[in-house]
C-alpha atoms as a PDB file:
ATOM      1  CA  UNK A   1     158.109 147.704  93.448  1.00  0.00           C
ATOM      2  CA  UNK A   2     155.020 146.090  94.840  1.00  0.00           C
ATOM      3  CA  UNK A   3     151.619 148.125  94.470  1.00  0.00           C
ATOM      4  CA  UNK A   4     147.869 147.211  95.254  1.00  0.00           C
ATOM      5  CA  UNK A   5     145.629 146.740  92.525  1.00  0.00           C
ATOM      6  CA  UNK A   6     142.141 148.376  92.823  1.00  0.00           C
ATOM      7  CA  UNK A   7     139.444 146.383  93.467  1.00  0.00           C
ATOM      8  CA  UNK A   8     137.130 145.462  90.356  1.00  0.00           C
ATOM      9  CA  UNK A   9     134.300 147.555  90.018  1.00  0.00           C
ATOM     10  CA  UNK A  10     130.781 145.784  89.843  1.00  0.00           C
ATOM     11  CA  UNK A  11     128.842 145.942  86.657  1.00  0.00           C
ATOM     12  CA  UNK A  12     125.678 148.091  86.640  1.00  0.00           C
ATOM     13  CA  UNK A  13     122.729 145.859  85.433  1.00  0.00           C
ATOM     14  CA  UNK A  14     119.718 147.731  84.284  1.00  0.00           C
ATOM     15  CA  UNK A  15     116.731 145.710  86.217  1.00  0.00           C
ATOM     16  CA  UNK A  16     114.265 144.322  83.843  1.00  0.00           C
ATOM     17  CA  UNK A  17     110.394 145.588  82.761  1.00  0.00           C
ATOM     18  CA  UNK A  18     107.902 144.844  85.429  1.00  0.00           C
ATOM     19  CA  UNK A  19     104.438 143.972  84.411  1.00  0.00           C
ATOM     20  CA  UNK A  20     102.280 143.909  87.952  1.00  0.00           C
ATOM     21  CA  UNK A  21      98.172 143.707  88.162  1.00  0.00           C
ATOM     22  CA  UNK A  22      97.383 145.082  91.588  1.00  0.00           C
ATOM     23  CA  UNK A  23      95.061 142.447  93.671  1.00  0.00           C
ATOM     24  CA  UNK A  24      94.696 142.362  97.469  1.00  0.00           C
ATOM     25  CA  UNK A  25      93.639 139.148  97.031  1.00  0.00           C
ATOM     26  CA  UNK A  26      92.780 137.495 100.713  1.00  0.00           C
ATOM     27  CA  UNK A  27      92.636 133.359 101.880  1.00  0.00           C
ATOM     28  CA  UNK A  28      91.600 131.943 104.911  1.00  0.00           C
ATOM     29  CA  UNK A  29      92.152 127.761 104.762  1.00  0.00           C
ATOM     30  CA  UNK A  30      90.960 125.528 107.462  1.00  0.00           C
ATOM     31  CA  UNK A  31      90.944 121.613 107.679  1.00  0.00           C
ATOM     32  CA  UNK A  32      87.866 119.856 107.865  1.00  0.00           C
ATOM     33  CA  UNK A  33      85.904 116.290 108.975  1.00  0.00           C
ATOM     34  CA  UNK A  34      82.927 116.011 106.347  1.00  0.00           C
ATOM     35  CA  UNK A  35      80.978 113.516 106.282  1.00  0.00           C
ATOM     36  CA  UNK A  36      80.387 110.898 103.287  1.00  0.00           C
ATOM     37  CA  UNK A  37      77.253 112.287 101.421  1.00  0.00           C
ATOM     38  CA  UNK A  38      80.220 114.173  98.987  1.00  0.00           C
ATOM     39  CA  UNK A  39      80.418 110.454  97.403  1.00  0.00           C
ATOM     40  CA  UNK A  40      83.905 109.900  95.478  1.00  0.00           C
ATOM     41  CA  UNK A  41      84.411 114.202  94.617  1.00  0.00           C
ATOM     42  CA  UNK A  42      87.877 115.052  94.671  1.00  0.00           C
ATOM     43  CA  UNK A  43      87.488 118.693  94.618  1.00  0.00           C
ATOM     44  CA  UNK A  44      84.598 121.169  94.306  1.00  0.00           C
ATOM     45  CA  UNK A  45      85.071 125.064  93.135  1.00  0.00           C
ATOM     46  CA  UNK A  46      83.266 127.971  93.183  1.00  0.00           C
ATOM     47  CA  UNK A  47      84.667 130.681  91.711  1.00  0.00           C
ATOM     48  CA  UNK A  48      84.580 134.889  91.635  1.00  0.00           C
ATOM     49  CA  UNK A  49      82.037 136.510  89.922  1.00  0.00           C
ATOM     50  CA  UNK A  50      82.346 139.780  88.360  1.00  0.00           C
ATOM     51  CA  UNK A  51      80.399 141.164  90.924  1.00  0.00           C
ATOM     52  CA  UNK A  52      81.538 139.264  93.583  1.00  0.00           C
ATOM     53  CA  UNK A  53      85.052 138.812  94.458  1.00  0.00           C
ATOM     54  CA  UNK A  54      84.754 135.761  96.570  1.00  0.00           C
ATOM     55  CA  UNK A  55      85.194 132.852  95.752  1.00  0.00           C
ATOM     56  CA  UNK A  56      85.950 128.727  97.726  1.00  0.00           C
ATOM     57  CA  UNK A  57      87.815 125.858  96.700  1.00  0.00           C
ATOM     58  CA  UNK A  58      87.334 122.400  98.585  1.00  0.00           C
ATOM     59  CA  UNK A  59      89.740 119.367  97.802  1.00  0.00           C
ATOM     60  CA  UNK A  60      90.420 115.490  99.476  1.00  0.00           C
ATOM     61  CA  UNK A  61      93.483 115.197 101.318  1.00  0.00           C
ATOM     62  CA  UNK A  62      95.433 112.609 102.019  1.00  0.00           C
ATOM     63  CA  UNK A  63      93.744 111.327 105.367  1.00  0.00           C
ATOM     64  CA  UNK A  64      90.450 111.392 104.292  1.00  0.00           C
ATOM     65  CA  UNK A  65      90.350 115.059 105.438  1.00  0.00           C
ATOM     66  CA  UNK A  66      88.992 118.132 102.781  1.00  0.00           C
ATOM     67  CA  UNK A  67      91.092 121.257 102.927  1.00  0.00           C
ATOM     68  CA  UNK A  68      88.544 124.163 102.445  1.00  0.00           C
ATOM     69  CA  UNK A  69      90.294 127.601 101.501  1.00  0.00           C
ATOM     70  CA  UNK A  70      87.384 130.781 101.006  1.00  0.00           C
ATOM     71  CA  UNK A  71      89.281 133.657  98.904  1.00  0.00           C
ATOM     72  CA  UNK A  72      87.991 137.272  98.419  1.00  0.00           C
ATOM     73  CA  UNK A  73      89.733 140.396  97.051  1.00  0.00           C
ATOM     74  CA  UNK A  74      90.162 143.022  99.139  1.00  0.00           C
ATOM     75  CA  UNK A  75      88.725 141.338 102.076  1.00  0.00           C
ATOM     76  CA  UNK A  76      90.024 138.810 104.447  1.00  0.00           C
ATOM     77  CA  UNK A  77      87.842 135.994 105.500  1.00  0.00           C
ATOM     78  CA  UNK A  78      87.094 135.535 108.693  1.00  0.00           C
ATOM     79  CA  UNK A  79      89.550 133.296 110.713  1.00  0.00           C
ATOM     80  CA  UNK A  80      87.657 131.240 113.124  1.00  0.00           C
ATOM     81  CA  UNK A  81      85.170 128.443 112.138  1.00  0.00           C
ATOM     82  CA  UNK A  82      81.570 129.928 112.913  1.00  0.00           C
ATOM     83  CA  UNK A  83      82.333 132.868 110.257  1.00  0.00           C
ATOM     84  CA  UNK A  84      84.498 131.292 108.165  1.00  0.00           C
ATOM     85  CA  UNK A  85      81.257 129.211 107.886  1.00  0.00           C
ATOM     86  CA  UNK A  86      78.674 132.248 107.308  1.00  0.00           C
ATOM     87  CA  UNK A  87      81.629 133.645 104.734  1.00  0.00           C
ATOM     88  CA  UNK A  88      80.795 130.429 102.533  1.00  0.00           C
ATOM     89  CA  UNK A  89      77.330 131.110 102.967  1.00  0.00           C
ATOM     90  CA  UNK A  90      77.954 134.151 100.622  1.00  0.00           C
ATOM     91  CA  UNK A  91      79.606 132.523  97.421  1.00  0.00           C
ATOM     92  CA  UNK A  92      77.668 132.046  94.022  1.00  0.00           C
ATOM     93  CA  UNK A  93      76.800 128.763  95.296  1.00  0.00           C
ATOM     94  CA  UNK A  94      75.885 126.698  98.551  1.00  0.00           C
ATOM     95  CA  UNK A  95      77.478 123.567  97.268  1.00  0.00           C
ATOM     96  CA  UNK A  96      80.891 124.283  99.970  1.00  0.00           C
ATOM     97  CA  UNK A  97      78.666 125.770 102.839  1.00  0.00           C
ATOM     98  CA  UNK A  98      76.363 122.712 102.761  1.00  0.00           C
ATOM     99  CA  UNK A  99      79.522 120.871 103.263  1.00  0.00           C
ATOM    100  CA  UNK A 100      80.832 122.726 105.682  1.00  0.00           C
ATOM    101  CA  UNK A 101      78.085 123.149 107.942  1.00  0.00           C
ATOM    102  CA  UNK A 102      77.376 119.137 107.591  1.00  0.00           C
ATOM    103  CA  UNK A 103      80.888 118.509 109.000  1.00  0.00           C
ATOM    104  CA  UNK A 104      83.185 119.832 111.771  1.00  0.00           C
ATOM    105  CA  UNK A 105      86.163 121.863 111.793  1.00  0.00           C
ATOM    106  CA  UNK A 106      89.555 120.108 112.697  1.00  0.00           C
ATOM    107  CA  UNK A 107      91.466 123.120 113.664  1.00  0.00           C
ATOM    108  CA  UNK A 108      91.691 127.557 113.006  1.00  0.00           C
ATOM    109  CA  UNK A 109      91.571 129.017 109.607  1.00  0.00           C
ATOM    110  CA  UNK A 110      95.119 130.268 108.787  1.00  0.00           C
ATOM    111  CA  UNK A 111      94.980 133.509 106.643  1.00  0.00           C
ATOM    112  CA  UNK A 112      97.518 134.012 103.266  1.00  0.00           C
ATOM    113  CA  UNK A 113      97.304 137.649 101.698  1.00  0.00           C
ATOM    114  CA  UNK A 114      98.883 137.923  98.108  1.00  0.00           C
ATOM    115  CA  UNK A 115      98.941 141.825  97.164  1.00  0.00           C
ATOM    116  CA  UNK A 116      99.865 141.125  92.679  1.00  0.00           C
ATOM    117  CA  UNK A 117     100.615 138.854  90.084  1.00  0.00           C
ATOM    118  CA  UNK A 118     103.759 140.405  89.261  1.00  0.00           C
ATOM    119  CA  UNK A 119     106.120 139.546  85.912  1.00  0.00           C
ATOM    120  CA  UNK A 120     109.401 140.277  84.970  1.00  0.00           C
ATOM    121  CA  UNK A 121     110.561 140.655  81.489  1.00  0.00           C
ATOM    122  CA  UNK A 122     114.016 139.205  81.359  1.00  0.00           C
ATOM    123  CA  UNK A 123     113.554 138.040  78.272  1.00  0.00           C
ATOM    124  CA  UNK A 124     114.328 141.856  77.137  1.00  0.00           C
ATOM    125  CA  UNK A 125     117.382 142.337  78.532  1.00  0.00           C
ATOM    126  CA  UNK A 126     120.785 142.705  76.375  1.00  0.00           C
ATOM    127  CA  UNK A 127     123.268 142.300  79.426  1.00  0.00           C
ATOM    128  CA  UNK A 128     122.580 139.396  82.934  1.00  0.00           C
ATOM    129  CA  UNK A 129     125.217 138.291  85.355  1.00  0.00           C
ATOM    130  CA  UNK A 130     127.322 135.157  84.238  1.00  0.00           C
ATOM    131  CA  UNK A 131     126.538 132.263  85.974  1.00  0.00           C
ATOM    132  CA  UNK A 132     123.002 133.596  87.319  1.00  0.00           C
ATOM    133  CA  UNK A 133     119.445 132.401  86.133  1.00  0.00           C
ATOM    134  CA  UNK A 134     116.235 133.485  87.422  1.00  0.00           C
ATOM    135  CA  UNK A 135     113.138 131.019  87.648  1.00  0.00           C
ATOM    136  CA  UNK A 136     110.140 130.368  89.437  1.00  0.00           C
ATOM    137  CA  UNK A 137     108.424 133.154  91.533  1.00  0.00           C
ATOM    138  CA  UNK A 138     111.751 135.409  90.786  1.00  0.00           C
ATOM    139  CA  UNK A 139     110.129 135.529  87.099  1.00  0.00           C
ATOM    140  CA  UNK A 140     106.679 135.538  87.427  1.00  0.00           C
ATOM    141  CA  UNK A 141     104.483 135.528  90.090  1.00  0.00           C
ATOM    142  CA  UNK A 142     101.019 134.554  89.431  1.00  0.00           C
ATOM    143  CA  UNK A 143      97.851 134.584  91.417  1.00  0.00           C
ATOM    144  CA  UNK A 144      97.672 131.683  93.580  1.00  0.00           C
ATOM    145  CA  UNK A 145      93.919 131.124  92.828  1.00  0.00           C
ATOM    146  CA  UNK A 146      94.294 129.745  89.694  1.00  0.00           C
ATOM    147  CA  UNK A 147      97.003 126.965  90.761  1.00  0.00           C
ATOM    148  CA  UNK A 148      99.102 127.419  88.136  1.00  0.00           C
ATOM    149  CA  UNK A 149     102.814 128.759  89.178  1.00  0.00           C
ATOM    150  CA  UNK A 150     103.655 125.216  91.312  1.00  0.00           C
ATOM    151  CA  UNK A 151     103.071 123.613  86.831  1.00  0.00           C
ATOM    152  CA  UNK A 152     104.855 126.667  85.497  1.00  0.00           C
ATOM    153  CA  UNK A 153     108.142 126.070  87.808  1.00  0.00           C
ATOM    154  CA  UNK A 154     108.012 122.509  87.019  1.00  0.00           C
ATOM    155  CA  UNK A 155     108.259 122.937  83.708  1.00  0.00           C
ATOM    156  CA  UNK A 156     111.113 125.598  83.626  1.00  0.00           C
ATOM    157  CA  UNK A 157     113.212 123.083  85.939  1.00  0.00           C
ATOM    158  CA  UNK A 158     112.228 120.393  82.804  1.00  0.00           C
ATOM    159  CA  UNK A 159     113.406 122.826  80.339  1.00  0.00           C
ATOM    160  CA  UNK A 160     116.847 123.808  82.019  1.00  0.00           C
ATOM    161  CA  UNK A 161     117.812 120.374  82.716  1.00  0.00           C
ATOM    162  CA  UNK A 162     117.487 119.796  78.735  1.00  0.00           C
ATOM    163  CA  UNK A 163     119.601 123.352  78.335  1.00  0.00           C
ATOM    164  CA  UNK A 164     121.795 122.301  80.731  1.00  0.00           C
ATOM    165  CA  UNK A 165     121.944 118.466  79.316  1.00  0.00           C
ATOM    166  CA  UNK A 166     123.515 120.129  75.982  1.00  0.00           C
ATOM    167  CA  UNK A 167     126.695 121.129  78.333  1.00  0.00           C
ATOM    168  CA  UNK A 168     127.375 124.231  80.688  1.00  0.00           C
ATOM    169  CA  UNK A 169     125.342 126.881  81.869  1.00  0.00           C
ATOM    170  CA  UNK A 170     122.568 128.442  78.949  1.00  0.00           C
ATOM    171  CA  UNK A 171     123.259 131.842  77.614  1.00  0.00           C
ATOM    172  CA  UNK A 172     120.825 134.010  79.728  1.00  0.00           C
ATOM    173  CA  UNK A 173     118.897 135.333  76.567  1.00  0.00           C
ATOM    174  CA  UNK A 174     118.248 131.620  75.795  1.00  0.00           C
ATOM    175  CA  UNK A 175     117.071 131.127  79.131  1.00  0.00           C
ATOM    176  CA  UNK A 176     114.949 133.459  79.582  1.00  0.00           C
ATOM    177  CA  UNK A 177     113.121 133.207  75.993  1.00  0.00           C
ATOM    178  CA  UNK A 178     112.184 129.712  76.663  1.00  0.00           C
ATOM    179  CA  UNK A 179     110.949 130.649  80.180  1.00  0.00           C
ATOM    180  CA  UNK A 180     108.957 133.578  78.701  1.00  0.00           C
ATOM    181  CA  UNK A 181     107.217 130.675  76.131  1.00  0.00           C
ATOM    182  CA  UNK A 182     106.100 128.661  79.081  1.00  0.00           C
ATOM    183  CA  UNK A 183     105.146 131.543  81.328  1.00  0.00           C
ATOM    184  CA  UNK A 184     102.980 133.329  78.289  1.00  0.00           C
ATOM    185  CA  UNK A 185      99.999 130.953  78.423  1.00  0.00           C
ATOM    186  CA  UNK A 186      99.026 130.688  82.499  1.00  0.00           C
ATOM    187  CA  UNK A 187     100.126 135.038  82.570  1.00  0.00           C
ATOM    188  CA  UNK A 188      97.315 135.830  80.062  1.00  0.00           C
ATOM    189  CA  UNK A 189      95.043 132.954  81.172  1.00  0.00           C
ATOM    190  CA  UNK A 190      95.287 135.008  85.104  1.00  0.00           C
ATOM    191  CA  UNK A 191      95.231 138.416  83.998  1.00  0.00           C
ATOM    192  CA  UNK A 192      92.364 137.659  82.034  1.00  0.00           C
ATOM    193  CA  UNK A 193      90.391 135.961  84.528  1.00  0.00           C
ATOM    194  CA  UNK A 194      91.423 138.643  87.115  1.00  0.00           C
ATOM    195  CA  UNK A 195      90.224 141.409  84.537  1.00  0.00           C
ATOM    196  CA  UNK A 196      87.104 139.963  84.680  1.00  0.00           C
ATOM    197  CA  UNK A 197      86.292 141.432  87.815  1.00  0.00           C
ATOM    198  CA  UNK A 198      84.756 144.473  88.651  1.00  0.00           C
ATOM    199  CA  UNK A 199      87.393 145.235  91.653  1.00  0.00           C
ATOM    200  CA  UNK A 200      90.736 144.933  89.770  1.00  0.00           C
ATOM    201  CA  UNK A 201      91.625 148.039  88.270  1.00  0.00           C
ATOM    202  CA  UNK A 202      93.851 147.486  85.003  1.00  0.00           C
ATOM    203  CA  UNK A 203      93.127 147.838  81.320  1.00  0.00           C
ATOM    204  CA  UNK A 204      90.778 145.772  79.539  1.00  0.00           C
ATOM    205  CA  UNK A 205      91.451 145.387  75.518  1.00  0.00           C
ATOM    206  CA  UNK A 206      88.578 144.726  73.620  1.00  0.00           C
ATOM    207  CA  UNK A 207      89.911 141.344  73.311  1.00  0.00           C
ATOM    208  CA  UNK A 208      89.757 140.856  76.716  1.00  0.00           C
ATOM    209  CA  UNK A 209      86.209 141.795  78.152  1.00  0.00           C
ATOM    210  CA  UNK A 210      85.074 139.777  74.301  1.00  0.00           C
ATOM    211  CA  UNK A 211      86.649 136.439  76.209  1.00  0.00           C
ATOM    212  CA  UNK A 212      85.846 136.487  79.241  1.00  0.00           C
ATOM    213  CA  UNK A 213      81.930 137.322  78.230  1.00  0.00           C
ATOM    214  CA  UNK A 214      82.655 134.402  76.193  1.00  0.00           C
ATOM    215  CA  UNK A 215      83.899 132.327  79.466  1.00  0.00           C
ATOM    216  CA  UNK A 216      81.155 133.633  81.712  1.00  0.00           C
ATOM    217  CA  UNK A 217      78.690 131.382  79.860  1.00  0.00           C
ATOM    218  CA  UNK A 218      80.811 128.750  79.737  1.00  0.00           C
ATOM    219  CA  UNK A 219      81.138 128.495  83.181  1.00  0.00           C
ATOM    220  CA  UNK A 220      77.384 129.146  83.322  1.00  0.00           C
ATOM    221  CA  UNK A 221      76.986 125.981  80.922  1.00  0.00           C
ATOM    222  CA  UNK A 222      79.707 124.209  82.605  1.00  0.00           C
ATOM    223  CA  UNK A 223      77.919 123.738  85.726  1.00  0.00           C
ATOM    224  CA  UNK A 224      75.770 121.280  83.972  1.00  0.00           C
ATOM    225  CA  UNK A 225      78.287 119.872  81.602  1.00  0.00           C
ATOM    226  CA  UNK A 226      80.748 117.593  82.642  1.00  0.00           C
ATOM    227  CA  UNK A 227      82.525 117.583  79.394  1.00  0.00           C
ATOM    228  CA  UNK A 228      83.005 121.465  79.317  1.00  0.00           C
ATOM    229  CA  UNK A 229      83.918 121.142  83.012  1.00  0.00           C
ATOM    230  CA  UNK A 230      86.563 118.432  81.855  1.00  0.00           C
ATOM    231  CA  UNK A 231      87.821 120.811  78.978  1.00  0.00           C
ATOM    232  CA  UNK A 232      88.022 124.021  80.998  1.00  0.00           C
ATOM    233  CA  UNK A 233      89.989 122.134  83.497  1.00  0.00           C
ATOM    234  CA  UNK A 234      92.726 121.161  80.977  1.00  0.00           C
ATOM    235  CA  UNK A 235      93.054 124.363  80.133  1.00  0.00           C
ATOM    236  CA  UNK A 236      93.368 125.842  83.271  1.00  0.00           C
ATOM    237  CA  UNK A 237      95.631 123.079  84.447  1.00  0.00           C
ATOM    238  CA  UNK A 238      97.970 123.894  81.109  1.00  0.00           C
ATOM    239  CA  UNK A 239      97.873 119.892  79.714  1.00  0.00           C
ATOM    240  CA  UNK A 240      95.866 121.936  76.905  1.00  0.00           C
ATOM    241  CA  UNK A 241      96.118 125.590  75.049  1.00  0.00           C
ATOM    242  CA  UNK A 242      93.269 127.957  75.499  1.00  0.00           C
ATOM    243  CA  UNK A 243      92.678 127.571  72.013  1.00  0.00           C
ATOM    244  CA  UNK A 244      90.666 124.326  73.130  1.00  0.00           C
ATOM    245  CA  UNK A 245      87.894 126.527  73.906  1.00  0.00           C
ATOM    246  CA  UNK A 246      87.230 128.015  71.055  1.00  0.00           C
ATOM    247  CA  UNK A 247      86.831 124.812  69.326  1.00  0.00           C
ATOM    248  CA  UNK A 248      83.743 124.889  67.166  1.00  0.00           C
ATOM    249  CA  UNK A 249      82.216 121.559  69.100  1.00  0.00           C
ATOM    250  CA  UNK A 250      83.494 123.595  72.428  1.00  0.00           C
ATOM    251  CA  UNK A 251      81.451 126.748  71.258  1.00  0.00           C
ATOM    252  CA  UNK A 252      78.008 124.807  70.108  1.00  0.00           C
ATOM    253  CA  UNK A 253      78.185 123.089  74.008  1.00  0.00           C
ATOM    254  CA  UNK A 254      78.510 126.490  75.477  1.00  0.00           C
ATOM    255  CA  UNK A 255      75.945 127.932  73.138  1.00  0.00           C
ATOM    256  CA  UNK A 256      73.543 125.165  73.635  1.00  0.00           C
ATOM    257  CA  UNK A 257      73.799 125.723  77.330  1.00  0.00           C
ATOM    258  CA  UNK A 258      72.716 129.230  77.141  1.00  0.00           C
ATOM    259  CA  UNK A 259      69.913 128.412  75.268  1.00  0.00           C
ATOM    260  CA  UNK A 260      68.604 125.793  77.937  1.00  0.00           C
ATOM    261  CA  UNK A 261      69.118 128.616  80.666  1.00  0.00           C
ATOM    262  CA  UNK A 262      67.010 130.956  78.097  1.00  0.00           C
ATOM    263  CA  UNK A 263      64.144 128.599  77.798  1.00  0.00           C
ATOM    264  CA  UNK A 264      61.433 128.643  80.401  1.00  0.00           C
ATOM    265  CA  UNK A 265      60.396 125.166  81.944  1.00  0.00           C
ATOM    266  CA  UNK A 266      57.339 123.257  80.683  1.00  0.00           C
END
């Protein structure tokens, strides 16, 4: 007697936590000619300030050209060149806008809109499909500003090519705690920094507005100190742990440059 079979029912998978810091954060990025006075700078940054979410970033490309993207939260810059100009003209500092307005625009802004830096906990899961991994964006999804989630995949595709070196697919839950190790570091480094301004609502430890007090004269110190500019960097670029900052040496730099910006000139 011949009979069908029933077709296999699909597991139900309970979806993982979601950890998600609301932004709105806004780019506009535009291409420009500028001319030489910029001397051998590869890049130039100026960042958000607590009370005001805009901030630039202006690097060398690869034909002598400088990519120049303005970023504000909960704003979008203005897409053609006159106010994307007058929009630089507002940041913490002029450096960028005297650039900009010394060279010429080589074509329209193009606008990028990234609404959170979202996270998802796989790494507390008891049951995942067989045969599936998530990475990359799919895991965590930081905000772009900071630079960080282009290092972050890199490093997960390093770390399942050594899993997957030892033979066959990794067990999800080993998967996913080594990609929560390597996302931990960059996810507090960006909520913190994002915390740190007055526009992003989310909940700020103790810890957390103590730090970023802390990094506010740093940067304030930094501006005038190569070698914290050099250390921040690392950190922010993940080739060092945030620890680095909090370095005794690290902390008499940052101190001393307070105390410069405290004393009046002769």
């Amino acid at each position: 007697m011949c009979g069908s079979a029933h077709p296999a029912t699909p597991a139900s998978y309970v979806g993982p936590p979601v950890d998600e810091l609301p932004l709105d954060l806004c780019y506009a990025t535009c291409r420009y000619h500028v001319p030489c006075e910029v001397d051998d700078d590869l890049m130039a940054m100026v960042g958000p300030m607590p009370d005001k979410a805009r901030g630039a970033a202006m690097m060398r490309v690869e034909d002598g050209s400088w990519l120049v993207t303005l970023a504000a939260y909960g704003e979008q810059p203005p897409l053609e060149p006159h106010g994307f100009e007058e929009f630089a003209a507002t940041l913490a500092s002029d450096d960028i806008h005297r650039s900009l307005v010394r060279g010429e625009a080589l074509e329209a802004p193009s606008a990028f809109r990234f609404p959170a830096s979202v996270r998802h906990g796989y790494e507390h899961l008891d049951d995942f499909p067989a045969g599936l991994l998530a990475a990359g964006d799919a895991v965590c999804s930081f905000n772009p500003i900071y630079g960080q989630g282009m290092t972050v995949a890199a490093r997960e595709a390093v770390t399942l090519g050594r899993l997957l070196a030892d033979g066959g697919t990794p067990p999800a839950q080993r998967w996913f705690a080594a990609v929560s190790a390597i996302v931990d570091q960059p996810w507090g480094l960006a909520l913190a920094a994002d915390l740190a301004l007055e526009c992003v609502q989310g909940h700020r430890s103790l810890a957390t507005r103590a730090l970023n007090r802390y990094i506010a004269r740093l940067h304030a110190a930094a501006a005038h100190d190569p070698e914290l500019t050099r250390q921040f960097a690392q950190v922010t670029s993940l080739l060092e742990a945030p620890a680095r900052l909090l370095r005794p040496a690290t902390v008499a730099r940052v101190a001393r440059g307070a105390l410069r910006r405290s004393t009046p000139p002769p």
